[in-house]
Protein backbone atom coordinates (compact mmCIF):
# COMPACT_ATOMS: atom_id res chain seq x y z
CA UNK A 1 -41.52 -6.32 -50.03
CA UNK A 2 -40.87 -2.86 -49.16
CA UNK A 3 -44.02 -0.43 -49.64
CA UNK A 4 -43.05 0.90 -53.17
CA UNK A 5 -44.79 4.36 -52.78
CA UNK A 6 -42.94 5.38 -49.53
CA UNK A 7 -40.81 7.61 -52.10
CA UNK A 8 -42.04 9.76 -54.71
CA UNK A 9 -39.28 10.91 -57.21
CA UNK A 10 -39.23 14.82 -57.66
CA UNK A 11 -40.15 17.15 -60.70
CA UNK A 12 -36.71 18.24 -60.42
CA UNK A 13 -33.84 16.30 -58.49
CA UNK A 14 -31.80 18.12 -56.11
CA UNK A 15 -28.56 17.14 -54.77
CA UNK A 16 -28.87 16.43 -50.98
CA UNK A 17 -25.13 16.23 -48.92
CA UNK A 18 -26.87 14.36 -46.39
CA UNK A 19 -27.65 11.25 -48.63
CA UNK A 20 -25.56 8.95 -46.00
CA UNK A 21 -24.20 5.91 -47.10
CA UNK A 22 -20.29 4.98 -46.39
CA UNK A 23 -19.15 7.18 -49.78
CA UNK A 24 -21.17 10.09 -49.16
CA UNK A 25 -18.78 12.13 -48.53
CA UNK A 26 -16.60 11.71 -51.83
CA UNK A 27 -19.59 11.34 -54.31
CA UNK A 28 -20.93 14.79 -55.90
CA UNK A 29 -22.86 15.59 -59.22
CA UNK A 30 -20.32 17.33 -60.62
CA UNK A 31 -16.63 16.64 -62.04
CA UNK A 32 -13.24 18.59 -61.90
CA UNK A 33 -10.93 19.18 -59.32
CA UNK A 34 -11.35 20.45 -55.73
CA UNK A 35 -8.07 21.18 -54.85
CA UNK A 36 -4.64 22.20 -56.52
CA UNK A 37 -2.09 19.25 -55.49
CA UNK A 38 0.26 17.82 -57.87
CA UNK A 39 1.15 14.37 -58.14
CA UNK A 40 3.90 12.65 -57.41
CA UNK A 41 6.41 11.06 -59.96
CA UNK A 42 8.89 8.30 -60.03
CA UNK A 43 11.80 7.10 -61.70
CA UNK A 44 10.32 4.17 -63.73
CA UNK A 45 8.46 4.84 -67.12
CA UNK A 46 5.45 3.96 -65.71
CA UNK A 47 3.56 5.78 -63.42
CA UNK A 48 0.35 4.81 -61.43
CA UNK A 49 -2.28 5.91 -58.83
CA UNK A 50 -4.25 3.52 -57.17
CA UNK A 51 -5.88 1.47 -54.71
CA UNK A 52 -6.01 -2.03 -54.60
CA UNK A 53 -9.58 -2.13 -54.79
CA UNK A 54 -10.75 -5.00 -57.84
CA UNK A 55 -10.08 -2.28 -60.37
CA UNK A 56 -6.79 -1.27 -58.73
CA UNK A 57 -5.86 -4.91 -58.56
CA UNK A 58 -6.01 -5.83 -62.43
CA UNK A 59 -3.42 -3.04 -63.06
CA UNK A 60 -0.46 -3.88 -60.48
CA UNK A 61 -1.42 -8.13 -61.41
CA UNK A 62 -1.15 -7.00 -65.47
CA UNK A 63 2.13 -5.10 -64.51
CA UNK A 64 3.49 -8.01 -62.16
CA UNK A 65 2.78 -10.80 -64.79
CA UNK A 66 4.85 -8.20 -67.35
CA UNK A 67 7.81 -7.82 -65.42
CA UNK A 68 7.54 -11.82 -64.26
CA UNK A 69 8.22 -12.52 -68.26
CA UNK A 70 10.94 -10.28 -68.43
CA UNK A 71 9.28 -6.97 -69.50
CA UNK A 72 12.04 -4.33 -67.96
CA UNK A 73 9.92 -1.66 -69.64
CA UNK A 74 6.96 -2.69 -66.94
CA UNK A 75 8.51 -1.24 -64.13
CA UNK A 76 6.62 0.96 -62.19
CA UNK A 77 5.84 3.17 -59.54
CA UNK A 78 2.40 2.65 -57.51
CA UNK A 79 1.23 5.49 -55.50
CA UNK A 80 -1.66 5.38 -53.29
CA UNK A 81 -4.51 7.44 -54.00
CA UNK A 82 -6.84 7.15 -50.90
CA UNK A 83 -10.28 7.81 -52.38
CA UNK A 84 -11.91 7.84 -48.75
CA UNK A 85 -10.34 11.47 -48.37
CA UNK A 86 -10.95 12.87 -52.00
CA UNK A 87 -7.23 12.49 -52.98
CA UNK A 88 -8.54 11.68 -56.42
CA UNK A 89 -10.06 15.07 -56.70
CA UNK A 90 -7.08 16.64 -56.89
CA UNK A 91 -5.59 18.94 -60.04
CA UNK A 92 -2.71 16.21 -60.65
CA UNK A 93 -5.10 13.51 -60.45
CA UNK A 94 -7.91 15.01 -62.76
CA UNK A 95 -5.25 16.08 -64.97
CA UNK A 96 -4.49 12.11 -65.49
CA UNK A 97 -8.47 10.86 -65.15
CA UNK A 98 -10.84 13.17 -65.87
CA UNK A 99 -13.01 10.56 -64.41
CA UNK A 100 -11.42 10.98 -60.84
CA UNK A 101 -11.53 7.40 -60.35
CA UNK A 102 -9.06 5.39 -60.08
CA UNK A 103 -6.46 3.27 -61.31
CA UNK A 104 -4.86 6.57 -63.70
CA UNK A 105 -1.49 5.66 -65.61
CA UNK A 106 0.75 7.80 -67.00
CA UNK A 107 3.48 6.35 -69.58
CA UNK A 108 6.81 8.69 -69.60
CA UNK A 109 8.68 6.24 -71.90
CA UNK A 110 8.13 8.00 -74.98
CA UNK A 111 8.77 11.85 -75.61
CA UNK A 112 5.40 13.03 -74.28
CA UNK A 113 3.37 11.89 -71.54
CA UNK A 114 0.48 9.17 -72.00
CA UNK A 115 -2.22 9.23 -70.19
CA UNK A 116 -4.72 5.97 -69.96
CA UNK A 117 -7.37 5.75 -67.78
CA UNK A 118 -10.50 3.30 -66.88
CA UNK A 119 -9.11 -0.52 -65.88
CA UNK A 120 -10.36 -1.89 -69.16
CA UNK A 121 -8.53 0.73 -71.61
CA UNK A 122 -5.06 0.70 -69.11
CA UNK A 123 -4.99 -3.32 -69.34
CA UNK A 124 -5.56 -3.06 -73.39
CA UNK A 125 -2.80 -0.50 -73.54
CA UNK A 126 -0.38 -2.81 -71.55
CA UNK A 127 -1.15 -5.57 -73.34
CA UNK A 128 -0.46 -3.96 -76.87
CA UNK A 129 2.59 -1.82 -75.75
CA UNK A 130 4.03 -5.42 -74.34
CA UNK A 131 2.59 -7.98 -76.98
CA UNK A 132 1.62 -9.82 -74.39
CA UNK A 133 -1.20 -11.51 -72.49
CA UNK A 134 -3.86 -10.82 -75.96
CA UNK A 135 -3.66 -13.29 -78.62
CA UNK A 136 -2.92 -12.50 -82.01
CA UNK A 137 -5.14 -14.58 -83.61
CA UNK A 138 -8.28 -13.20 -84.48
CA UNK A 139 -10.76 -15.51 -83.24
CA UNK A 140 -9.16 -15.77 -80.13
CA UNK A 141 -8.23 -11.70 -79.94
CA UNK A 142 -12.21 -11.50 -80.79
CA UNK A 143 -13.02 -13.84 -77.66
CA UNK A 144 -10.68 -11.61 -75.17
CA UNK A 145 -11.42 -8.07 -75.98
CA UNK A 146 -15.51 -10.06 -75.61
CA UNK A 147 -14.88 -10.97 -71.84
CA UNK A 148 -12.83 -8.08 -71.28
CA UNK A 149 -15.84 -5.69 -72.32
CA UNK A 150 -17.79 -8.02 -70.76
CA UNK A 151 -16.47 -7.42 -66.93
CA UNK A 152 -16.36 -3.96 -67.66
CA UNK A 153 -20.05 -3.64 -68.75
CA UNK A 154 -20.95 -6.22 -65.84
CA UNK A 155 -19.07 -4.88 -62.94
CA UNK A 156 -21.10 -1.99 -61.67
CA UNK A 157 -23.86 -4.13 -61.41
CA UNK A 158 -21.85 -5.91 -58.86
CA UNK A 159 -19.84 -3.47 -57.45
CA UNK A 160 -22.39 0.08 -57.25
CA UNK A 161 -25.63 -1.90 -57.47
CA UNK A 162 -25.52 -4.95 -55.28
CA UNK A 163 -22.38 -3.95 -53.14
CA UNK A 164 -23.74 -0.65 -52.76
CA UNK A 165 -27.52 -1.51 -52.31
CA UNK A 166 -26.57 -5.10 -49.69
CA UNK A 167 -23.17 -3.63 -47.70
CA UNK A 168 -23.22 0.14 -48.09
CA UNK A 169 -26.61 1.77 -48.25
CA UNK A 170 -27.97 3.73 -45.20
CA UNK A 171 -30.99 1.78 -45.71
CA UNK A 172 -32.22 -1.74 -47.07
CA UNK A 173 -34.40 -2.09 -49.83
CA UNK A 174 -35.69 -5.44 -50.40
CA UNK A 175 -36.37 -4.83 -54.47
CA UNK A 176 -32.79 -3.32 -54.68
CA UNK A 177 -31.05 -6.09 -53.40
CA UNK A 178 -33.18 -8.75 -54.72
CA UNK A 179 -32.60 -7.32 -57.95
CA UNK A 180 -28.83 -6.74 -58.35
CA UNK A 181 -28.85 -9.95 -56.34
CA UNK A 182 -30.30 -12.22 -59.28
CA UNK A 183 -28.20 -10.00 -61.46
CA UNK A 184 -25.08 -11.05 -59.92
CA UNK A 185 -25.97 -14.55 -59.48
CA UNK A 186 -27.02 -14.32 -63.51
CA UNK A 187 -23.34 -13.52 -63.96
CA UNK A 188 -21.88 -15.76 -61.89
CA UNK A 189 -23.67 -18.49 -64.24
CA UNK A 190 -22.05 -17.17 -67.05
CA UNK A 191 -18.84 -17.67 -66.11
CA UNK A 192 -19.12 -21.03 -64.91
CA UNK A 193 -20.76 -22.30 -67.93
CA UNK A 194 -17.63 -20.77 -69.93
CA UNK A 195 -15.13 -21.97 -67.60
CA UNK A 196 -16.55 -25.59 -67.50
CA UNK A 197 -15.59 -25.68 -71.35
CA UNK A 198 -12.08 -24.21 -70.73
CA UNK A 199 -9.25 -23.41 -68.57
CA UNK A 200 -9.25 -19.64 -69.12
CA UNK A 201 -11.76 -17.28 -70.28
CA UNK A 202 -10.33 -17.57 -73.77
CA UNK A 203 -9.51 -21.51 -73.77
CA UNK A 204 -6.01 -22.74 -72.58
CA UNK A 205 -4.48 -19.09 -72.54
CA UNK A 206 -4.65 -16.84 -69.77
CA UNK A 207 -4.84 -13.10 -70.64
CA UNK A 208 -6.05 -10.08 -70.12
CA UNK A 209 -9.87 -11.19 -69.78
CA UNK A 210 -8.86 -13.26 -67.15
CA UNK A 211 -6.57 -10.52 -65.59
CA UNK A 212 -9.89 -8.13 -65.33
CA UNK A 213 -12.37 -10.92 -64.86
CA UNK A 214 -10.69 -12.15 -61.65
CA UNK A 215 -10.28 -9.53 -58.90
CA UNK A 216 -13.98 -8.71 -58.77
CA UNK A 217 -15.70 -12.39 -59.31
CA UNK A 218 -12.52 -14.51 -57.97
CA UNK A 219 -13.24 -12.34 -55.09
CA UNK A 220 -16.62 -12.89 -54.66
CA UNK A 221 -16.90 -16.40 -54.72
CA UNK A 222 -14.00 -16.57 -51.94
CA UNK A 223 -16.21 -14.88 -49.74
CA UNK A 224 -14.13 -11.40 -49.72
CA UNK A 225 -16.32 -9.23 -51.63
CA UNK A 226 -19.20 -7.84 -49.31
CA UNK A 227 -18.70 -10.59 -46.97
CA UNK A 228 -21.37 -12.09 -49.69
CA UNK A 229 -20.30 -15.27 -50.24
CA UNK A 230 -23.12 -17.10 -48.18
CA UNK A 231 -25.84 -14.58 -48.76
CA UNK A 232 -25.29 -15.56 -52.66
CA UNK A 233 -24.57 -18.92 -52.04
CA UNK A 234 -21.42 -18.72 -54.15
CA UNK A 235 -19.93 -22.35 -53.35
CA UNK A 236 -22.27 -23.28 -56.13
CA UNK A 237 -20.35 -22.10 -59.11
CA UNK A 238 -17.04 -24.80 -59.07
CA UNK A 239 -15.67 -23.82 -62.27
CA UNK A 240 -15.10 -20.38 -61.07
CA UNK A 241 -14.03 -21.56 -57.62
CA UNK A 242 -11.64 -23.80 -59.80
CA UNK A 243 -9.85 -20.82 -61.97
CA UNK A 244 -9.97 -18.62 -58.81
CA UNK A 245 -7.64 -20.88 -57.50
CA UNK A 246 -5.96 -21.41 -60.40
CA UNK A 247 -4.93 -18.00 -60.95
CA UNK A 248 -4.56 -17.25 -57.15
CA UNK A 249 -1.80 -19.36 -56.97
CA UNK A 250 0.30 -17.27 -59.36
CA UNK A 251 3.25 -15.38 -58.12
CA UNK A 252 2.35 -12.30 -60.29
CA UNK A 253 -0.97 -12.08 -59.10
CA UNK A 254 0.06 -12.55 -55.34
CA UNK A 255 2.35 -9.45 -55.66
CA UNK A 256 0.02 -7.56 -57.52
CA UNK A 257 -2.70 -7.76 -54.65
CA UNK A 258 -0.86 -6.40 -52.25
CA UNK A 259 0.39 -3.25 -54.19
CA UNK A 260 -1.43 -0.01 -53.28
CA UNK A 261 -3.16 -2.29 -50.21
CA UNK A 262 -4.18 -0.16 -47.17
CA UNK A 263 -6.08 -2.58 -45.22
CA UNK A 264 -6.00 -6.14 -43.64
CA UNK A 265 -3.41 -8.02 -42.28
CA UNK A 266 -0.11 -5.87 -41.94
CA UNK A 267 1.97 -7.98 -44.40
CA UNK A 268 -0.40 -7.98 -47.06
CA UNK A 269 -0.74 -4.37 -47.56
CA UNK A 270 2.45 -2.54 -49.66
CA UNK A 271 1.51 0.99 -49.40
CA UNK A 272 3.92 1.89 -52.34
CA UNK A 273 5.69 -0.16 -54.97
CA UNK A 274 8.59 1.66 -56.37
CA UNK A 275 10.98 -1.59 -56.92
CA UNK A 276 10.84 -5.23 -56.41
CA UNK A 277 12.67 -5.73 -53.22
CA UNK A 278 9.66 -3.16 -51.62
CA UNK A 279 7.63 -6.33 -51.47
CA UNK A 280 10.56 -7.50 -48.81
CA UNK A 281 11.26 -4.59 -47.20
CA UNK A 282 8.33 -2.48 -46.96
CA UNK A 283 5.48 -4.27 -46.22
CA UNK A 284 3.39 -2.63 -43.39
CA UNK A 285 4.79 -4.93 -41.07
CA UNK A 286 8.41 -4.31 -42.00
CA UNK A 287 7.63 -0.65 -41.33
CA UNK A 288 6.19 -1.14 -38.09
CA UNK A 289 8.73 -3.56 -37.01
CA UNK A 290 11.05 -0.59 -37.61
CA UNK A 291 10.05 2.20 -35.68
């Protein structure tokens, strides 16, 4: 165990630039803007700025499994906000997520301008302004909006405590890891003993809990999370492994991981989505193939 007195908090905490870590450079104490840069707009009503991170990923799989039902109000465009070089600090962007995080939406279907941001509130919003993918019925609305809270509350344990602390700290601390570690695996156990008792998160309907649930912890226990998967011996947990695959294999969800992709194997990663036939024509592939 590390030697728990080799750092004393301060009386007062200062901010210190040369924190290190692989997001140094983007995270600050303070909000707002650094720079004046508008952002770009589309033809479609919907408008979004993202990455395909896990968060990125439930909005472009909630908008493919729209237009895959016949939802001609879902279409979108997806511009690529790369958060490694602050482009989510920009006026534009702030102006759409206070936050500066992203996924940001912006809905131009109506007279005025919507704004929705966090994952959580942008998949709610779909799902209400679509009727679809949240049942009506109340004890099954009840159970969705529970598991969709749910990831939300339980995700930065995984992502900024245990990915931060085990792949992208500048240095190792045992108790950290251990900690978000058990936390993670605690998790894990939750949502196998729920999916042993039913096909979705919600019983034999797949919806929007599923939709948020599924990019972080379906990722995980594949192994492409943190390159984790051994260290948390995630093989274990065969009901999740089970509706990991289940969902994996939908068409929807396919598309929707590759949208606002900048890494990995060229024909995975679709920069921009701004109509369907981009996922033909303008993979990174098909671009490089090209020039």
């Amino acid at each position: 165990m590390n030697d728990p007195s080799a750092y004393t908090p301060p009386s007062v905490w200062s901010w210190s630039k040369e924190s290190g870590g692989r997001f140094a450079n983007i995270n600050r104490p303070v909000a707002g803007p650094t720079h004046d840069q508008d952002l770009p707009v589309g033809r479609h009503p919907l408008q979004l700025y993202s990455l395909a991170t896990p968060n990125g990923v439930k909005v472009t799989v909630m908008l493919e499994e729209l237009l895959a039902l016949g939802h001609k109000g879902a279409e979108y465009d997806a511009w690529l906000i790369q958060i490694n070089s602050g482009a989510q600090f920009s006026s534009g962007f702030v102006a759409v997520n206070p936050n500066s995080k992203i996924p940001a939406l912006l809905d131009r279907s109506g007279p005025k301008p919507i704004r929705v941001f966090e994952s959580g509130a942008i998949l709610l919003y779909l799902a209400e302004k679509f009727a679809a993918f949240l049942p009506t019925e109340p004890g099954a609305r009840a159970e969705c909006l529970s598991w969709l809270f749910w990831q939300m509350g339980s995700a930065p344990f995984l992502g900024g405590g245990f990915g931060h602390f085990y792949a992208y700290a500048p240095t190792k601390i045992e108790y950290a890891i251990d900690r978000y570690a058990m936390e993670v695996k605690r998790q894990l156990d939750v949502l196998d003993r729920r999916l042993a008792e039913s096909e979705y998160l919600v019983g034999d309907e797949y919806t929007i809990a599923d939709i948020s649930v599924w990019p972080w912890y379906g990722t995980l226990v594949k192994g492409q999370l943190y390159e984790a998967g051994e260290f948390l011996q995630v093989q274990e947990y065969r009901n999740v492994l089970r509706w990991t695959d289940q969902i994996a294999r939908r068409g929807a969800v396919q598309r929707g991981r590759m949208v606002n992709r900048a890494w990995g194997q060229p024909s995975s990663q679709l920069h921009e989505r701004h109509d369907a036939s981009d996922f033909d024509t303008r993979t990174q592939d098909k671009l490089d193939a090209a020039t």
